[in-house]
Protein backbone atom coordinates (compact mmCIF):
# COMPACT_ATOMS: atom_id res chain seq x y z
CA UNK A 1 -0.27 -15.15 -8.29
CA UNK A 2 -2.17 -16.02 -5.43
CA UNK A 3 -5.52 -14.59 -4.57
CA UNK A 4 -7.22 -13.11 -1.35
CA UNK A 5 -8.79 -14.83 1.55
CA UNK A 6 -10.33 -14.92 4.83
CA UNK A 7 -8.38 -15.72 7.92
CA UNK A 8 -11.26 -15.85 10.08
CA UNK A 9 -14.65 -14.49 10.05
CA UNK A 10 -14.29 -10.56 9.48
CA UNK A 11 -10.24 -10.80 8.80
CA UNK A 12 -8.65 -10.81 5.27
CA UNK A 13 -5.87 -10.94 3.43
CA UNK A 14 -6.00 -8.90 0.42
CA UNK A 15 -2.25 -8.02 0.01
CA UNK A 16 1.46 -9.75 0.49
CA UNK A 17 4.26 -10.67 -2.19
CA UNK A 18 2.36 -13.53 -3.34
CA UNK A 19 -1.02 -12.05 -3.75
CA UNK A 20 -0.36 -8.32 -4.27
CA UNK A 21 3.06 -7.52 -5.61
CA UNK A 22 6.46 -8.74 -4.77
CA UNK A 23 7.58 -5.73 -2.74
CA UNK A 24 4.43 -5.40 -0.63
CA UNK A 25 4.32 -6.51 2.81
CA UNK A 26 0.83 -8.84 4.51
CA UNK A 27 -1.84 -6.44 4.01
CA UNK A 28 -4.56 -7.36 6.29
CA UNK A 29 -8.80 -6.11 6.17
CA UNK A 30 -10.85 -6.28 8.54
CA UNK A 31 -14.70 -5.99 8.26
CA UNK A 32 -16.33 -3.87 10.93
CA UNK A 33 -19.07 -2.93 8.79
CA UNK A 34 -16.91 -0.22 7.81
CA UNK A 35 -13.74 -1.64 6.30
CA UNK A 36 -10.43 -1.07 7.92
CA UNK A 37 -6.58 -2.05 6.82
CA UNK A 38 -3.79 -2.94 8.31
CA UNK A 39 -0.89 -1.60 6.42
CA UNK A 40 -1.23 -0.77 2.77
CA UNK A 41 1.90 -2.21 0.97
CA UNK A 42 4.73 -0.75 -1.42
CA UNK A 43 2.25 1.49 -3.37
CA UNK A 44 2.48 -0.26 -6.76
CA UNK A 45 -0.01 -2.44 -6.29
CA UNK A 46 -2.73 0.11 -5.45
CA UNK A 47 -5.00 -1.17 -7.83
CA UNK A 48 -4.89 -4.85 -7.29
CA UNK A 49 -5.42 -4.22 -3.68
CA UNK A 50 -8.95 -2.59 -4.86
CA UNK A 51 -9.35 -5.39 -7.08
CA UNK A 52 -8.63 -7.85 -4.46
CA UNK A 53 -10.87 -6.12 -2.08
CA UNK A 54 -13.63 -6.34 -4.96
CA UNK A 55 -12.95 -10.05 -5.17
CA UNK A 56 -14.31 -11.23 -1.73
CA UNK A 57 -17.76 -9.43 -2.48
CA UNK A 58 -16.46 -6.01 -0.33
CA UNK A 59 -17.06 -2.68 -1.46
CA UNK A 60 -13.68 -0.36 -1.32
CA UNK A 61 -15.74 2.84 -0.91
CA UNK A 62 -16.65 1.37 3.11
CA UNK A 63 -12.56 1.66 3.36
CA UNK A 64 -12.39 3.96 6.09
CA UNK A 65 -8.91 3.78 7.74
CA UNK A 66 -6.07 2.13 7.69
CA UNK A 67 -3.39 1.07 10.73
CA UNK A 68 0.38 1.64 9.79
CA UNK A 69 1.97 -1.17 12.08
CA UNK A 70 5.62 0.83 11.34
CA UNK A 71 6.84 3.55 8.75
CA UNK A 72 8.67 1.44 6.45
CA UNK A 73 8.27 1.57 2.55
CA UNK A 74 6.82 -1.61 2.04
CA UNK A 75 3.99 -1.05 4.24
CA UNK A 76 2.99 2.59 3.87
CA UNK A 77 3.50 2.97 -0.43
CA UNK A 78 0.06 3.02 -0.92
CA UNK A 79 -1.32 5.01 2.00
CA UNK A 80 -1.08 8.56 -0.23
CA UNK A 81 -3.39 7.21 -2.75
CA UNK A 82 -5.47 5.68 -0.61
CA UNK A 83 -6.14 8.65 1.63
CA UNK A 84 -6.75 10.97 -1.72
CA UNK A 85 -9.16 8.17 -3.45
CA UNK A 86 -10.96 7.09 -0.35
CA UNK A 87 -10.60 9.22 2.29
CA UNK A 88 -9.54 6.81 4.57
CA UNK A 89 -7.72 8.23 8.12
CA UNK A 90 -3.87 7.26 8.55
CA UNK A 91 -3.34 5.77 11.64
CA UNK A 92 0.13 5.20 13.57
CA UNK A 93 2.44 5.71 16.20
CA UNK A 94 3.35 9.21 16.78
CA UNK A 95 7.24 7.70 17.03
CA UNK A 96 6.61 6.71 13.43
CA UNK A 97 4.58 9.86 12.24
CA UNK A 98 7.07 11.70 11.01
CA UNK A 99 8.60 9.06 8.51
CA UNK A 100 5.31 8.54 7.07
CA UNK A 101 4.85 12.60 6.70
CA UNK A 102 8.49 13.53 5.40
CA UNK A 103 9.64 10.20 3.78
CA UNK A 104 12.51 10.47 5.60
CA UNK A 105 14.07 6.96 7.00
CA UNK A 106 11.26 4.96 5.16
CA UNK A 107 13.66 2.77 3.02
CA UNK A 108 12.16 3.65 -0.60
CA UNK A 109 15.43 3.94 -1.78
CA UNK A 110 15.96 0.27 -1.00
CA UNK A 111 12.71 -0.89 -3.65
CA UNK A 112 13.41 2.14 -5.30
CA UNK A 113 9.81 3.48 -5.30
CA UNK A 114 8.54 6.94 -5.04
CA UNK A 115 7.02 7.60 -1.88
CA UNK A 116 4.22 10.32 -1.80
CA UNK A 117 4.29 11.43 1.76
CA UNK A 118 0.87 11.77 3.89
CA UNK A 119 -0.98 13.33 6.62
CA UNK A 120 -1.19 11.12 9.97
CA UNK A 121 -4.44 11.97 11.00
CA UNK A 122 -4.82 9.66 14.09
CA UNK A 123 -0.85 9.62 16.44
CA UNK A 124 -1.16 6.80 18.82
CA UNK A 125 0.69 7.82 21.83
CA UNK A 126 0.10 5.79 24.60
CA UNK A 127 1.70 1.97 25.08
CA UNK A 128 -1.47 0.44 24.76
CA UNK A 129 -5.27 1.46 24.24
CA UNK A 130 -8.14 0.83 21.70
CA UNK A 131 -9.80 2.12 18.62
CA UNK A 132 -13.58 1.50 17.96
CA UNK A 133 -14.17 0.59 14.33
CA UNK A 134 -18.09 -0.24 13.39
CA UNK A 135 -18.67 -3.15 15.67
CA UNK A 136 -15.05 -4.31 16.41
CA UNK A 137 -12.74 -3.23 19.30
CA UNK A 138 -9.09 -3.07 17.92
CA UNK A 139 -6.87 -3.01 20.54
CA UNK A 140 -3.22 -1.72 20.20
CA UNK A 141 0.13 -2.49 21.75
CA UNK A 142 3.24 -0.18 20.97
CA UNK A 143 5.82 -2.42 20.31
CA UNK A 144 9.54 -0.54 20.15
CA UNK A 145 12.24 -2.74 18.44
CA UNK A 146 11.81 -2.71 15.00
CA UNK A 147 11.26 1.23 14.72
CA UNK A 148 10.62 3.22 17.74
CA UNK A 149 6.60 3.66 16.91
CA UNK A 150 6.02 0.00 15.44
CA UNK A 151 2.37 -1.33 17.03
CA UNK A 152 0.84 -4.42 17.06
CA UNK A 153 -2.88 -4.74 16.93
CA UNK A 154 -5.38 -7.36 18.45
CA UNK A 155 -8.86 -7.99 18.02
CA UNK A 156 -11.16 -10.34 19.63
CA UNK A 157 -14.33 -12.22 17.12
CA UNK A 158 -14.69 -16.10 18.86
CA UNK A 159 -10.25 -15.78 18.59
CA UNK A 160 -7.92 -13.93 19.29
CA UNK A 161 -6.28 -12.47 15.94
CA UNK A 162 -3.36 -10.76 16.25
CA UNK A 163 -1.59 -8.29 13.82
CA UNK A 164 1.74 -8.81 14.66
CA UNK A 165 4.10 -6.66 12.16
CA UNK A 166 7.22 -8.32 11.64
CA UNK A 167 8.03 -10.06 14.29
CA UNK A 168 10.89 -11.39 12.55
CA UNK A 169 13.18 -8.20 12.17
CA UNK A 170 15.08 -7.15 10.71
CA UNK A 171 16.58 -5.75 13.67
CA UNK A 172 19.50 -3.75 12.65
CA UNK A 173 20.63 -1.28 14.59
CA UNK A 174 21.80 0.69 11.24
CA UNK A 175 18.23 0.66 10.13
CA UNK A 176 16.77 2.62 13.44
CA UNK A 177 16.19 -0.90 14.67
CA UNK A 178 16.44 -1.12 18.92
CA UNK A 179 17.23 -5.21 19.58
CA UNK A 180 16.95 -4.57 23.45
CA UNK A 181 13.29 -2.73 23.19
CA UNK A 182 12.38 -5.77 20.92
CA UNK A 183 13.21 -8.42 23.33
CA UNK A 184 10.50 -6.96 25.74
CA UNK A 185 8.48 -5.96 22.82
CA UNK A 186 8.04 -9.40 22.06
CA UNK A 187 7.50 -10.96 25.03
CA UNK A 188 4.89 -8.68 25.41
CA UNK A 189 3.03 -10.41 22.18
CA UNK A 190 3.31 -13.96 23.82
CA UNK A 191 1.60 -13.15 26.57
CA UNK A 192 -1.34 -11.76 24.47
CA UNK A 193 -1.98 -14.97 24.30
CA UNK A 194 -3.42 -14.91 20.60
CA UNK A 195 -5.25 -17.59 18.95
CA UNK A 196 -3.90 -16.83 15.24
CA UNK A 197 -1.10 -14.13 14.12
CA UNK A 198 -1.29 -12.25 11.16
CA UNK A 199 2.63 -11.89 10.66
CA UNK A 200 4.01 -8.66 8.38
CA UNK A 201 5.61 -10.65 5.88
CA UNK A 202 5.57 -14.82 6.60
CA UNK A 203 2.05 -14.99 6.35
CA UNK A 204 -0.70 -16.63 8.85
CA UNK A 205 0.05 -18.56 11.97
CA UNK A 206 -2.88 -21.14 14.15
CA UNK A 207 -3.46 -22.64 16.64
CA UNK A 208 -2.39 -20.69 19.66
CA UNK A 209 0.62 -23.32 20.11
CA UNK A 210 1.90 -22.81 16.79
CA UNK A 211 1.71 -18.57 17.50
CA UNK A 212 3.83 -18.65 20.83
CA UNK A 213 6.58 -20.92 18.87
CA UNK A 214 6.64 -18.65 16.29
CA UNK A 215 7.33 -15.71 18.57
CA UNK A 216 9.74 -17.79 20.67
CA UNK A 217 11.89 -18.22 18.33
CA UNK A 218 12.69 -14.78 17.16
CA UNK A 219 12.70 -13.67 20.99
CA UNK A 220 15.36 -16.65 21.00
CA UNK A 221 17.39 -15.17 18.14
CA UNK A 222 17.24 -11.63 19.60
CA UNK A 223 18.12 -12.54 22.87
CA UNK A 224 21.36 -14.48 21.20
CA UNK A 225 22.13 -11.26 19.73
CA UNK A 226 21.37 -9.25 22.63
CA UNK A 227 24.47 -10.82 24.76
CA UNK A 228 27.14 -10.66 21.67
C-alpha cells in the first residue's frame, strides 16, 4: 500500500484507495497550524488515517475540522468517529446536510458499510464564500451536479490548490446526480484558474495546463450527454 505525502507545502494526502483503504475516496490535510481535512473516507480506515497523519510528523489531536466536499459514503464513513475522538466540526453544504445527519441517500448500501450518522455543525449556504482556518483562507465554491450541496474548495500558499471532489461523476441522474447543474458547475472550476487539483478519487493533477485539460474533458463528456 502506498503511503502519505505532501502535495505542496501545507497540503497532504493522507487517505485514497491506494494509501488508506480500497473504498475510501482522496482524503486531503491541510496544515493551518491547526489541522483541517477534506473529506474523511469510507470509515474503515479510521485508524490508518491517524496513523498516516502520525507518519508525516503531524499531531491528530490539532485535527480540528473537516470539509465534506458531498454526502456520499465513501467520503463521509469516518466523520462520526472523528467528531466523537477529536472533536473536530463537520462542515458541508446545507443541500448535503441532511444525508450526512440521517444516512439517507449516502450509498452505504453500495460498500455495504455501516454509516453512523453525525451532527453538521457548520451548513454552507451561500454559492461561494470563505472559512478562516489558523493562517489559511479556504475559499469555497458550491458546485451542484454531482449532489445538489457538493463544494469545491480552494486555497491560495505560492499556488493555487484546488479541492475539486469528483469532477469525474458519476453523474447519474438515478443517483440524485443533476448533469445540466454540472456543466456550469464545472466550468466554474476552470476558470478558478488553479495551479494543482486535488481530484476526489484520480488523485493529483499540475501544472495549471494539465488541471484545465483534466476538467475539459469531463465538461466535454457531460456536455455530450447533456444533448442526448
Amino acid at each position: 500500500m502506498s503511503r502519505p505525502f505532501r502535495v505542496w507545502q501545507d497540503v497532504y494526502i493522507v487517505g485514497s484507495a491506494e494509501i488508506s483503504h480500497p473504498y475510501d475516496c482522496c482524503i486531503y490535510l491541510i496544515d493551518a497550524g491547526e489541522l483541517v481535512l477534506i473529506d474523511a473516507g469510507a470509515g474503515k480506515s479510521f485508524s490508518r488515517l491517524i496513523d498516516n497523519i502520525l507518519t508525516l510528523g503531524l499531531t491528530p489531536e490539532k485535527l480540528t475540522a473537516v470539509i465534506v466536499t458531498h454526502a456520499h459514503i465513501d467520503h463521509i464513513g469516518a466523520l462520526a468517529r472523528l467528531q466523537q475522538e477529536y472533536g473536530v466540526q463537520i462542515v458541508a453544504h446545507s443541500l448535503d446536510a441532511e444525508a450526512i445527519e440521517t444516512g439517507v441517500g449516502i450509498g452505504s448500501e453500495i460498500y455495504g458499510v455501516d454509516y453512523q450518522p453525525c451532527q453538521v455543525d457548520i451548513k454552507l449556504k451561500e454559492a461561494e464564500g470563505s472559512l478562516v482556518f489558523g493562517k489559511y483562507e479556504l475559499k469555497f465554491l458550491h458546485i451542484p451536479g454531482h449532489t445538489p450541496g457538493s463544494i469545491a474548495i480552494y486555497v491560495d500558499m505560492g499556488k493555487r490548490i484546488l479541492f475539486g471532489q469528483d469532477i469525474h461523476g458519476p453523474y447519474y441522474p438515478e443517483w440524485g446526480a443533476a448533469p445540466e447543474q454540472a456543466v456550469v458547475s464545472l466550468q466554474k472550476l476552470i476558470e478558478l484558474k488553479a495551479d494543482i487539483l486535488c481530484e476526489g478519487h484520480f488523485g493529483i493533477y499540475q501544472p495549471a495546463s494539465e488541471v484545465k485539460r483534466y476538467i475539459e474533458d469531463y465538461l466535454y463528456q457531460l456536455r455530450v450527454m447533456t444533448r442526448e
